[in-house]
PDB file of N, CA and C in Angstrom:
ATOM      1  N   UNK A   1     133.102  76.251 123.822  1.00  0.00           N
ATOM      2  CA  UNK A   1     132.016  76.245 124.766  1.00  0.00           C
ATOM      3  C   UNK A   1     132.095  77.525 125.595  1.00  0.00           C
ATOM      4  N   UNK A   2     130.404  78.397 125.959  1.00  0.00           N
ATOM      5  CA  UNK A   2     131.048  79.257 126.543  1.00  0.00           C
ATOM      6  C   UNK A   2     131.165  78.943 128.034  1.00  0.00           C
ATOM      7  N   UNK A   3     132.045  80.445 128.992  1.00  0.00           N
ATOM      8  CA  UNK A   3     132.241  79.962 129.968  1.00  0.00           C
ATOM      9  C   UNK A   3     130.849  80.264 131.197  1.00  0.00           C
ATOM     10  N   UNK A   4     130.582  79.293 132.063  1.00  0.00           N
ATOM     11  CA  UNK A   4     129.817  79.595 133.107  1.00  0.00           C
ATOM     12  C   UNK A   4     130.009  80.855 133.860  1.00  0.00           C
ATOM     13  N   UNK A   5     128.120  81.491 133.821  1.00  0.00           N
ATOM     14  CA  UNK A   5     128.359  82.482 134.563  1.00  0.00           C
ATOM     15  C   UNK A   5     127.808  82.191 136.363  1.00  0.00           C
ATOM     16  N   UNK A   6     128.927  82.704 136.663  1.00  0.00           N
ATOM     17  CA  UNK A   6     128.771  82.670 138.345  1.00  0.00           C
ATOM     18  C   UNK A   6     129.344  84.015 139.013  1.00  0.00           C
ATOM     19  N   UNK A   7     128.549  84.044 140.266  1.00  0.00           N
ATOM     20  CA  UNK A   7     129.185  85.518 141.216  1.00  0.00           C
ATOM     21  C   UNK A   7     130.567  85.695 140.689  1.00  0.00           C
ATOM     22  N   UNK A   8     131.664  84.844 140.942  1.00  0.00           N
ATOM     23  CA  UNK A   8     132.918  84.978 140.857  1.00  0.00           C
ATOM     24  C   UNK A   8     133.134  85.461 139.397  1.00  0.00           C
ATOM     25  N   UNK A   9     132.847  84.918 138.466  1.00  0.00           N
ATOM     26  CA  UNK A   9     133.099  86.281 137.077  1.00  0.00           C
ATOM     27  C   UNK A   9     132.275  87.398 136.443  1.00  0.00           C
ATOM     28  N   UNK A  10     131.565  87.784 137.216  1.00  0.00           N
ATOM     29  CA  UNK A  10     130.682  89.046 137.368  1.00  0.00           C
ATOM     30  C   UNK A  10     131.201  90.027 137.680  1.00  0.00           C
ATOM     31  N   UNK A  11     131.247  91.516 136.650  1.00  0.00           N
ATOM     32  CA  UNK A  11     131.374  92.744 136.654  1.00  0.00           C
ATOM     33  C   UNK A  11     130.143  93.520 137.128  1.00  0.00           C
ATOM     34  N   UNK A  12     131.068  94.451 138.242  1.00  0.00           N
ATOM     35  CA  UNK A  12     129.372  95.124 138.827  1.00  0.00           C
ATOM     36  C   UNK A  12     129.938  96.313 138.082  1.00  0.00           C
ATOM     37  N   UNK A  13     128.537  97.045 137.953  1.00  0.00           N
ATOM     38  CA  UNK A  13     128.690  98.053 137.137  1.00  0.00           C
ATOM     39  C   UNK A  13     129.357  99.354 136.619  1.00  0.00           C
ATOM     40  N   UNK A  14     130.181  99.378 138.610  1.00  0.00           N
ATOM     41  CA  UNK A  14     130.657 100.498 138.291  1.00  0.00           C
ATOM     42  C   UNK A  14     132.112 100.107 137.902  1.00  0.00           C
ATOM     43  N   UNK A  15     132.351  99.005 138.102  1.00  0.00           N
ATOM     44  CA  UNK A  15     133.837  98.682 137.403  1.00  0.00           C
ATOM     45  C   UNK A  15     134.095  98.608 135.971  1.00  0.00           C
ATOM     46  N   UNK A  16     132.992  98.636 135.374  1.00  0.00           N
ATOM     47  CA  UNK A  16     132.875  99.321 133.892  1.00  0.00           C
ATOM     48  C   UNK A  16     133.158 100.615 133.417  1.00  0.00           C
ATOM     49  N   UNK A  17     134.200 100.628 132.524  1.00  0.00           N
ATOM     50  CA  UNK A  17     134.491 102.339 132.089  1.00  0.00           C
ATOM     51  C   UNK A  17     134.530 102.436 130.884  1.00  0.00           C
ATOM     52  N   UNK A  18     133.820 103.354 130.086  1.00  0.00           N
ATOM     53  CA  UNK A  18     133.622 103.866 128.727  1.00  0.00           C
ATOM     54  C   UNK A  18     134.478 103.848 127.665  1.00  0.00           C
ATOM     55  N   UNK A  19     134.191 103.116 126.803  1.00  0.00           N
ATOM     56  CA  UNK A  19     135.565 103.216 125.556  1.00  0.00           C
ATOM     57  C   UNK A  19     136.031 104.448 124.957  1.00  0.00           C
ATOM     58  N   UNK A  20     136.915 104.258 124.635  1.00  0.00           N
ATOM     59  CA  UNK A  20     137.616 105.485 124.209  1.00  0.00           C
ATOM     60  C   UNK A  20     136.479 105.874 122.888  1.00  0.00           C
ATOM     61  N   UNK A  21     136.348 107.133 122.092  1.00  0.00           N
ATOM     62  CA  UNK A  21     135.924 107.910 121.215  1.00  0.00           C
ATOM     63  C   UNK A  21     136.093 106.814 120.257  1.00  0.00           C
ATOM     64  N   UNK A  22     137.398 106.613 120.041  1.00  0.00           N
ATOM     65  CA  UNK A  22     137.980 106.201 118.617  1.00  0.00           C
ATOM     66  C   UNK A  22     137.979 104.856 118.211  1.00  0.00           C
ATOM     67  N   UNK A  23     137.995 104.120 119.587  1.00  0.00           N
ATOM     68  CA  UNK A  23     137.756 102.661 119.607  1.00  0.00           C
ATOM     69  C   UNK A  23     136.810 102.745 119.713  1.00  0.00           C
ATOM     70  N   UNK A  24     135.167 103.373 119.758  1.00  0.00           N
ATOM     71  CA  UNK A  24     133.905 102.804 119.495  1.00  0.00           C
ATOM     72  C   UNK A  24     133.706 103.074 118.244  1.00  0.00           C
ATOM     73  N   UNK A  25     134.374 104.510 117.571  1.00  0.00           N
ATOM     74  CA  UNK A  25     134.213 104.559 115.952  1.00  0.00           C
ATOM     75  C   UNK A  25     134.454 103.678 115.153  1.00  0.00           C
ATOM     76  N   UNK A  26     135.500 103.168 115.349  1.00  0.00           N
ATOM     77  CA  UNK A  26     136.102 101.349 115.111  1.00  0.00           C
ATOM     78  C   UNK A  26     135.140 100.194 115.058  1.00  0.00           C
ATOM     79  N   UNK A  27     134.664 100.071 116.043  1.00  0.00           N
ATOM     80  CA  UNK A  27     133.497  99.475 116.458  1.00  0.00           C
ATOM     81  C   UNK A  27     131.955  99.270 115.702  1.00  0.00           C
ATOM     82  N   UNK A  28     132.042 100.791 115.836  1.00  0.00           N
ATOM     83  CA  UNK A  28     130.958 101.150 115.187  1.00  0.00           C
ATOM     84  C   UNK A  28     130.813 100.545 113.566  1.00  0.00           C
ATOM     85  N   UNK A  29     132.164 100.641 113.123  1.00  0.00           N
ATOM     86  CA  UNK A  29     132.297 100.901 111.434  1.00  0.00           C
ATOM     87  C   UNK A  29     132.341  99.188 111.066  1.00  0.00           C
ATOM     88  N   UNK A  30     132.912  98.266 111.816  1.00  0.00           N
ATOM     89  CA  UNK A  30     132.432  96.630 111.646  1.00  0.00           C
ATOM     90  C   UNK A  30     131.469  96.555 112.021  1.00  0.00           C
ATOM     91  N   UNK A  31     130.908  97.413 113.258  1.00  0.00           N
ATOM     92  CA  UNK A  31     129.519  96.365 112.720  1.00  0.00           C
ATOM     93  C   UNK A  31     128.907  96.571 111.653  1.00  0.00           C
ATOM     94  N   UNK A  32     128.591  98.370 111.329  1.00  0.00           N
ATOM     95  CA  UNK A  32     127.888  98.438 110.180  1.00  0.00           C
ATOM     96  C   UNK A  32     128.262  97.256 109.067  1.00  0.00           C
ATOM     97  N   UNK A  33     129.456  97.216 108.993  1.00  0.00           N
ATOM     98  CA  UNK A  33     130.225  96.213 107.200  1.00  0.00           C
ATOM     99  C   UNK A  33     129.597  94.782 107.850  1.00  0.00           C
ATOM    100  N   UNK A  34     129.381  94.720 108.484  1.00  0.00           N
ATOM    101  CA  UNK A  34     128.747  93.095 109.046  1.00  0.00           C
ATOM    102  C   UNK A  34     127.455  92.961 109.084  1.00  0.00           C
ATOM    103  N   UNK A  35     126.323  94.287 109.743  1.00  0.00           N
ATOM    104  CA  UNK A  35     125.539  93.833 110.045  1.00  0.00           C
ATOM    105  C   UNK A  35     124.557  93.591 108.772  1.00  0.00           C
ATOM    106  N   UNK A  36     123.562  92.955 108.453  1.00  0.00           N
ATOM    107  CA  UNK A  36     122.347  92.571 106.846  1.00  0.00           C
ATOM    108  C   UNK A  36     121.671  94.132 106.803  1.00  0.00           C
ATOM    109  N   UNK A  37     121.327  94.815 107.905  1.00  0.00           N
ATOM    110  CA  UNK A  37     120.560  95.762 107.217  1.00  0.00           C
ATOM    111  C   UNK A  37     120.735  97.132 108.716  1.00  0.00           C
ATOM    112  N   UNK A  38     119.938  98.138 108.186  1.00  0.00           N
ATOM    113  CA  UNK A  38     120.334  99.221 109.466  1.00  0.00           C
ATOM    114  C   UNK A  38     119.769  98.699 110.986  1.00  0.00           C
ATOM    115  N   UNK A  39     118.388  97.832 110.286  1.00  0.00           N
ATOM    116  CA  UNK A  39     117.815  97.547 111.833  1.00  0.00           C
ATOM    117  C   UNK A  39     118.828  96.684 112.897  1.00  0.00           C
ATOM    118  N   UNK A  40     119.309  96.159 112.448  1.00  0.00           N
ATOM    119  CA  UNK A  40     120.299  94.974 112.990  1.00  0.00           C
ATOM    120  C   UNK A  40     121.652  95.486 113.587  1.00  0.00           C
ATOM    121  N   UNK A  41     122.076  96.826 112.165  1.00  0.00           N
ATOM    122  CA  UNK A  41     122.837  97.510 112.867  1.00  0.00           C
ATOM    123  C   UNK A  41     122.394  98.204 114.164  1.00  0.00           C
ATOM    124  N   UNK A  42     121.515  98.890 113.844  1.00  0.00           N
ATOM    125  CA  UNK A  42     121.434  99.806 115.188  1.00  0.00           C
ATOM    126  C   UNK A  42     121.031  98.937 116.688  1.00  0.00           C
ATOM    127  N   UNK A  43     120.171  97.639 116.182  1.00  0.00           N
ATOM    128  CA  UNK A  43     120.416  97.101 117.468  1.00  0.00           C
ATOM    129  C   UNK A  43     121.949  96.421 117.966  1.00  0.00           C
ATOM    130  N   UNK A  44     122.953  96.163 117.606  1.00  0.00           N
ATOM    131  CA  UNK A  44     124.187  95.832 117.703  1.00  0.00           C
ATOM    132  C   UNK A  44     125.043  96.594 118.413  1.00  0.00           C
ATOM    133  N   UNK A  45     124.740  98.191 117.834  1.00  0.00           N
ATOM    134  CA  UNK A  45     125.238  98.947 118.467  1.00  0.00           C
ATOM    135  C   UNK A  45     125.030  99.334 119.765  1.00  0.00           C
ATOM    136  N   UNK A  46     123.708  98.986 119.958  1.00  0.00           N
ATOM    137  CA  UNK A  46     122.927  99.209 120.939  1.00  0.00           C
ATOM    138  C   UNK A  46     123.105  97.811 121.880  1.00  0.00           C
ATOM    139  N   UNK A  47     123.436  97.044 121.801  1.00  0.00           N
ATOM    140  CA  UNK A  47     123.824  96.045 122.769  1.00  0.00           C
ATOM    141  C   UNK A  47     124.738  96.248 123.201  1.00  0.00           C
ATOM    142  N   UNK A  48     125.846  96.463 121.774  1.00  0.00           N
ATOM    143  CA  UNK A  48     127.378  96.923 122.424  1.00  0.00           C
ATOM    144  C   UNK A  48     127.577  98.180 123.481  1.00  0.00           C
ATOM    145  N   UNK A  49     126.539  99.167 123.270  1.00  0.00           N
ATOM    146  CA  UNK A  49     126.772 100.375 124.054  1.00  0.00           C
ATOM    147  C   UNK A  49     127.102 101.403 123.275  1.00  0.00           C
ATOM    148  N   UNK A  50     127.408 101.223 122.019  1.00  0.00           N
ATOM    149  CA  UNK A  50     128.322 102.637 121.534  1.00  0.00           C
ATOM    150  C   UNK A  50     127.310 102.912 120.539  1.00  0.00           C
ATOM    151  N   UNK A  51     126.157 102.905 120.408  1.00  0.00           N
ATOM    152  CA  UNK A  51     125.028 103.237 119.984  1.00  0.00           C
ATOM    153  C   UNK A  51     125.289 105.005 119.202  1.00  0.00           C
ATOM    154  N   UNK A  52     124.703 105.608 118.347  1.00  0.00           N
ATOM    155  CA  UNK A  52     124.501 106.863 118.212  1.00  0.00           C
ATOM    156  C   UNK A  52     124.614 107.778 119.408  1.00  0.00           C
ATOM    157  N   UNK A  53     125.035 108.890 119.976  1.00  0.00           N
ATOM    158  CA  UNK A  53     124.280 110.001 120.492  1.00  0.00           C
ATOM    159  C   UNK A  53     123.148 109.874 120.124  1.00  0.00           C
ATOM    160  N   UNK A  54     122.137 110.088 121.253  1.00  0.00           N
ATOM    161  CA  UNK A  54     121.049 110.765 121.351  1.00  0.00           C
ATOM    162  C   UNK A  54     121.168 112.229 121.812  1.00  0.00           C
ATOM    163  N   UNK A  55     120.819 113.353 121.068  1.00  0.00           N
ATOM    164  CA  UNK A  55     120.734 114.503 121.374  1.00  0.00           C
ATOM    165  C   UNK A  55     119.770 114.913 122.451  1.00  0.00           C
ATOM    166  N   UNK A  56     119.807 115.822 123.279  1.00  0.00           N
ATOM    167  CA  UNK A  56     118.419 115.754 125.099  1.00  0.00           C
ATOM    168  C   UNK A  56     119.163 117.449 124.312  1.00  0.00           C
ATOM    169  N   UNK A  57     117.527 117.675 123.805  1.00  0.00           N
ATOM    170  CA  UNK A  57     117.551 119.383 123.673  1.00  0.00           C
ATOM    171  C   UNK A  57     116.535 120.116 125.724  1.00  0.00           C
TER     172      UNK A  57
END
């Protein structure tokens, strides 16, 4: 069962810090082997956070 969310187990945002390089490559590479197709992948990744670079020319 999952657990209840309340104030008391809530992360505010800035107490969040960025995964390492190598552990999102990791990341990255199960979901692809998991996910049915790219769309699914890329939204996965994209929930998780470790999404592609987007290049800002």
């Amino acid at each position: 069962m999952a657990a209840k969310t309340t104030a008391e187990n809530e992360i505010a945002d800035e107490e969040l810090e960025p995964v390492a390089d190598e552990t999102a490559r990791q990341a990255q590479r199960v979901v692809a082997a998991y996910a049915t197709d790219a769309d699914e992948c890329r939204m996965l990744l994209s929930m998780l956070g470790i999404g592609p670079a987007v290049k800002l020319d």
